[in-house]
N, C-alpha and C. Protein backbone atom coordinates (compact mmCIF):
# COMPACT_ATOMS: atom_id res chain seq x y z
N UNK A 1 32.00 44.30 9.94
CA UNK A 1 30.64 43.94 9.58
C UNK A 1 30.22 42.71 10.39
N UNK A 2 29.06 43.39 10.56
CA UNK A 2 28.80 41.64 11.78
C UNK A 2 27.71 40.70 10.62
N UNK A 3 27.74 39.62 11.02
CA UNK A 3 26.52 38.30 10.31
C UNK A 3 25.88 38.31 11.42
N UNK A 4 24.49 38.34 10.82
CA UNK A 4 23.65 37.88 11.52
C UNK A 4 22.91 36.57 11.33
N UNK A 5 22.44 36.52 12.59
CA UNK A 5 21.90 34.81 12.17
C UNK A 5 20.57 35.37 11.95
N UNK A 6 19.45 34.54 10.96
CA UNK A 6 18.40 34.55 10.58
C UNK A 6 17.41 33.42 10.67
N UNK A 7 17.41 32.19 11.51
CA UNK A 7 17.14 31.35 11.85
C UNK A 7 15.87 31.42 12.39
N UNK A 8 15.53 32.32 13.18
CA UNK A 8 14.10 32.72 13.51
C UNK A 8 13.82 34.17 13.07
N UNK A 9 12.18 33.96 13.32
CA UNK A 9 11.31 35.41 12.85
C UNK A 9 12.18 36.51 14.16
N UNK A 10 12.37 36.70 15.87
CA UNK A 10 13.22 37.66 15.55
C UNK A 10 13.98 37.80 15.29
N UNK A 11 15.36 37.09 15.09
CA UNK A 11 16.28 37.39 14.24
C UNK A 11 16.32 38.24 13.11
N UNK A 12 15.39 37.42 11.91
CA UNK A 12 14.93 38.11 11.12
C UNK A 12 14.73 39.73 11.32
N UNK A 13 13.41 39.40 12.08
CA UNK A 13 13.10 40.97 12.30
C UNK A 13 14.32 41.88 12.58
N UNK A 14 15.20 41.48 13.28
CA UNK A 14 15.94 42.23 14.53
C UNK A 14 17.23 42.96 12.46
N UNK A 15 17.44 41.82 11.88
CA UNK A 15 17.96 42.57 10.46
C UNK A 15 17.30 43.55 9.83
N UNK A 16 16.41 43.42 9.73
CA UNK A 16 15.75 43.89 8.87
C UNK A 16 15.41 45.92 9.20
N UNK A 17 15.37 45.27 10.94
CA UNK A 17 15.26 46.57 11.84
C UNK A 17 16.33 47.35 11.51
N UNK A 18 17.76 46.48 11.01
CA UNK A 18 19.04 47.39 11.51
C UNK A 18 19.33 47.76 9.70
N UNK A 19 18.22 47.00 9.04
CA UNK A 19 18.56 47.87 7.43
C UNK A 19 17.82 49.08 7.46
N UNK A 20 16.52 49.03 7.61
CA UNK A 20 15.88 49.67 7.93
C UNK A 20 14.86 49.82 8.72
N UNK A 21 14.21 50.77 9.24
CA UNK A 21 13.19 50.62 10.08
C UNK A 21 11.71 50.54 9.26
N UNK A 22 11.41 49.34 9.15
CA UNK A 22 10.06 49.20 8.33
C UNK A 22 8.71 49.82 7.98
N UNK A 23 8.39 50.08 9.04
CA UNK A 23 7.59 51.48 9.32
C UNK A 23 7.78 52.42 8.59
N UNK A 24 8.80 52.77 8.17
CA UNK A 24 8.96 54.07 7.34
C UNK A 24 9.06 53.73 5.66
N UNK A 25 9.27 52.77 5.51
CA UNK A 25 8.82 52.22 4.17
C UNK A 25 7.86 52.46 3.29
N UNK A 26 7.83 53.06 2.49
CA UNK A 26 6.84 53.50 1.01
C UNK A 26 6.39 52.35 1.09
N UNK A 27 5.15 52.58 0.23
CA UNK A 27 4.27 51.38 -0.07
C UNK A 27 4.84 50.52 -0.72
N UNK A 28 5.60 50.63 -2.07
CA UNK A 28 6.32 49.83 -2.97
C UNK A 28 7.17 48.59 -1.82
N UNK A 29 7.54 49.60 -1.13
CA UNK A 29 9.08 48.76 -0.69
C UNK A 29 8.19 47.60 0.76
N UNK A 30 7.09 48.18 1.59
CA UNK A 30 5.95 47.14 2.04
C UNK A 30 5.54 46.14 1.18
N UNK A 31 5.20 46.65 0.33
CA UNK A 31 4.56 45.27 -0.59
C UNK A 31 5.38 44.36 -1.09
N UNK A 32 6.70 44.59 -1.61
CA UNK A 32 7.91 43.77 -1.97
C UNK A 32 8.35 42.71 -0.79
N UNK A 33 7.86 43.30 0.91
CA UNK A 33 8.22 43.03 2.07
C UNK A 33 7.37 41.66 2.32
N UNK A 34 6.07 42.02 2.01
CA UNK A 34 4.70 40.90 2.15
C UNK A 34 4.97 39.92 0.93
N UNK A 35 5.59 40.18 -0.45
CA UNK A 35 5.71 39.10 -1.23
C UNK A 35 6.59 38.64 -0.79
N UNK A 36 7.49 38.90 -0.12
CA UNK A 36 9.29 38.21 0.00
C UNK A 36 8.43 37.42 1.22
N UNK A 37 7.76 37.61 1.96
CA UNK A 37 7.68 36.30 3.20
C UNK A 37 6.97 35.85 2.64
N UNK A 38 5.71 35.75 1.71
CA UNK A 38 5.01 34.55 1.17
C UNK A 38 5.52 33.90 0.49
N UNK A 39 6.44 34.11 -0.46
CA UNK A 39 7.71 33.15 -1.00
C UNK A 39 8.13 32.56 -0.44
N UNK A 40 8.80 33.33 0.56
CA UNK A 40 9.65 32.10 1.94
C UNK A 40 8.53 31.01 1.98
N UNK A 41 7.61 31.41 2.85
CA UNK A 41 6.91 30.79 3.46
C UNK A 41 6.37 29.52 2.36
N UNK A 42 6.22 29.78 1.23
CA UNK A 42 5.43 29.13 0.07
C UNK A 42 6.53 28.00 -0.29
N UNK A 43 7.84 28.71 -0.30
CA UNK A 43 9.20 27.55 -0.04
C UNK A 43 9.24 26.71 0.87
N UNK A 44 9.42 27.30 2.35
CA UNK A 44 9.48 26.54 3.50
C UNK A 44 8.70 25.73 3.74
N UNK A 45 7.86 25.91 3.38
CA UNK A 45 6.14 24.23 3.24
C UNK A 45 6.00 23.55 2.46
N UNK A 46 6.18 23.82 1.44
CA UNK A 46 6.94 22.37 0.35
C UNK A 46 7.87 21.55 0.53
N UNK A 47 7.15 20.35 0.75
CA UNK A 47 8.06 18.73 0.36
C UNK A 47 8.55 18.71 -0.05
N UNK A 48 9.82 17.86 -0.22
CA UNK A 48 10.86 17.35 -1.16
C UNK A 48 10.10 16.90 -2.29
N UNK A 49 8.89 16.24 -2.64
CA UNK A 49 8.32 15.85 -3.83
C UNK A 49 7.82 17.19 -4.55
N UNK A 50 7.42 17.92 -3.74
CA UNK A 50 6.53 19.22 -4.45
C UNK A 50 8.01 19.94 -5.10
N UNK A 51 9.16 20.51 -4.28
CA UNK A 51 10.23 20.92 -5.12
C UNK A 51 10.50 20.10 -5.66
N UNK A 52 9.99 19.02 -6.28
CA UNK A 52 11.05 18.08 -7.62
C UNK A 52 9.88 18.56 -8.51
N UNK A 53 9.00 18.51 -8.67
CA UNK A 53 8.16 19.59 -9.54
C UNK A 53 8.49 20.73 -10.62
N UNK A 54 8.23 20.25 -12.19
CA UNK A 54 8.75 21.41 -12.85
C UNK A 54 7.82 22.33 -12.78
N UNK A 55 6.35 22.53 -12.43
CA UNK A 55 6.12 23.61 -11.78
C UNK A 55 6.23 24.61 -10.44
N UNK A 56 6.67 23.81 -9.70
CA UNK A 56 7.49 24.22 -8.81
C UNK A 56 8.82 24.87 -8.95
N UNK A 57 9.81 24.12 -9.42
CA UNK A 57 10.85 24.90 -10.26
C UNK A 57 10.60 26.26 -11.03
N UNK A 58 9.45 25.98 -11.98
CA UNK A 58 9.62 27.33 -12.71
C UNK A 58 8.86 28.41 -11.82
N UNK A 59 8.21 28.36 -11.01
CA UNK A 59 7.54 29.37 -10.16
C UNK A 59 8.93 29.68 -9.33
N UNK A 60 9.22 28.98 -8.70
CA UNK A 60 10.77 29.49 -8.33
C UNK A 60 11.75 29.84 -8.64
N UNK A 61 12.01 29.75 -9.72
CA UNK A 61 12.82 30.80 -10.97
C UNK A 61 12.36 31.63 -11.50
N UNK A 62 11.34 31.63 -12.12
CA UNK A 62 10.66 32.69 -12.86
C UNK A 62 9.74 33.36 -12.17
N UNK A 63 8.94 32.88 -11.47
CA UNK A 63 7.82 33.73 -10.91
C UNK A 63 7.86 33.87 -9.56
N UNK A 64 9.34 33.91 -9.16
CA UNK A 64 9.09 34.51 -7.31
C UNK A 64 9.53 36.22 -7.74
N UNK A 65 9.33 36.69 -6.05
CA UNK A 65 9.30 37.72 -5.79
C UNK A 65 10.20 38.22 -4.89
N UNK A 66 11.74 36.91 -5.08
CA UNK A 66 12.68 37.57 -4.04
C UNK A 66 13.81 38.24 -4.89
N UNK A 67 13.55 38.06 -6.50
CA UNK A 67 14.76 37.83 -7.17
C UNK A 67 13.90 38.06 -8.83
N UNK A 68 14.19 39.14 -9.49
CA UNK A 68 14.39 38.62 -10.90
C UNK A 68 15.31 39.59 -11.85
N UNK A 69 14.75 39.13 -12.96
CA UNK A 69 15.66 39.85 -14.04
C UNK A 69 15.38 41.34 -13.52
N UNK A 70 16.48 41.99 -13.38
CA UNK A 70 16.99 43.36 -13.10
C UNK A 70 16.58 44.05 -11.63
N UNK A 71 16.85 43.01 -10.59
CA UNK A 71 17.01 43.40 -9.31
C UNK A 71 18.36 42.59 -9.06
């Protein structure tokens, strides 16, 4: 099994290509695709003050879209 690095968008891409080819993706599994990078992205631009935030916290536990109860 190889690791891949994910450090940049192609990287990224270049995984994602070798899980699947995206394009062929049902709508469900697109839209899960577009919430999982606005999460990132909604992570990756927050300050160290904004994550010390208990609303920040609980949107990131409870209300993301990379992860919840029964996935």
């Amino acid at each position: 099994m190889t690791i891949a690095s994910l450090r940049t968008d192609d990287e990224l891409r270049a995984a994602c290509e070798r899980v699947s080819r995206t394009e062929e993706w049902g709508a469900a599994r697109q839209q899960w695709l577009s919430r999982l990078s606005d999460t990132l992205a909604w992570v990756w631009k927050a300050g160290e003050a904004e994550r010390a935030t208990a609303q920040f916290q609980q949107k990131l536990w409870e209300e993301n879209h990379v992860a919840a109860t029964g996935q």
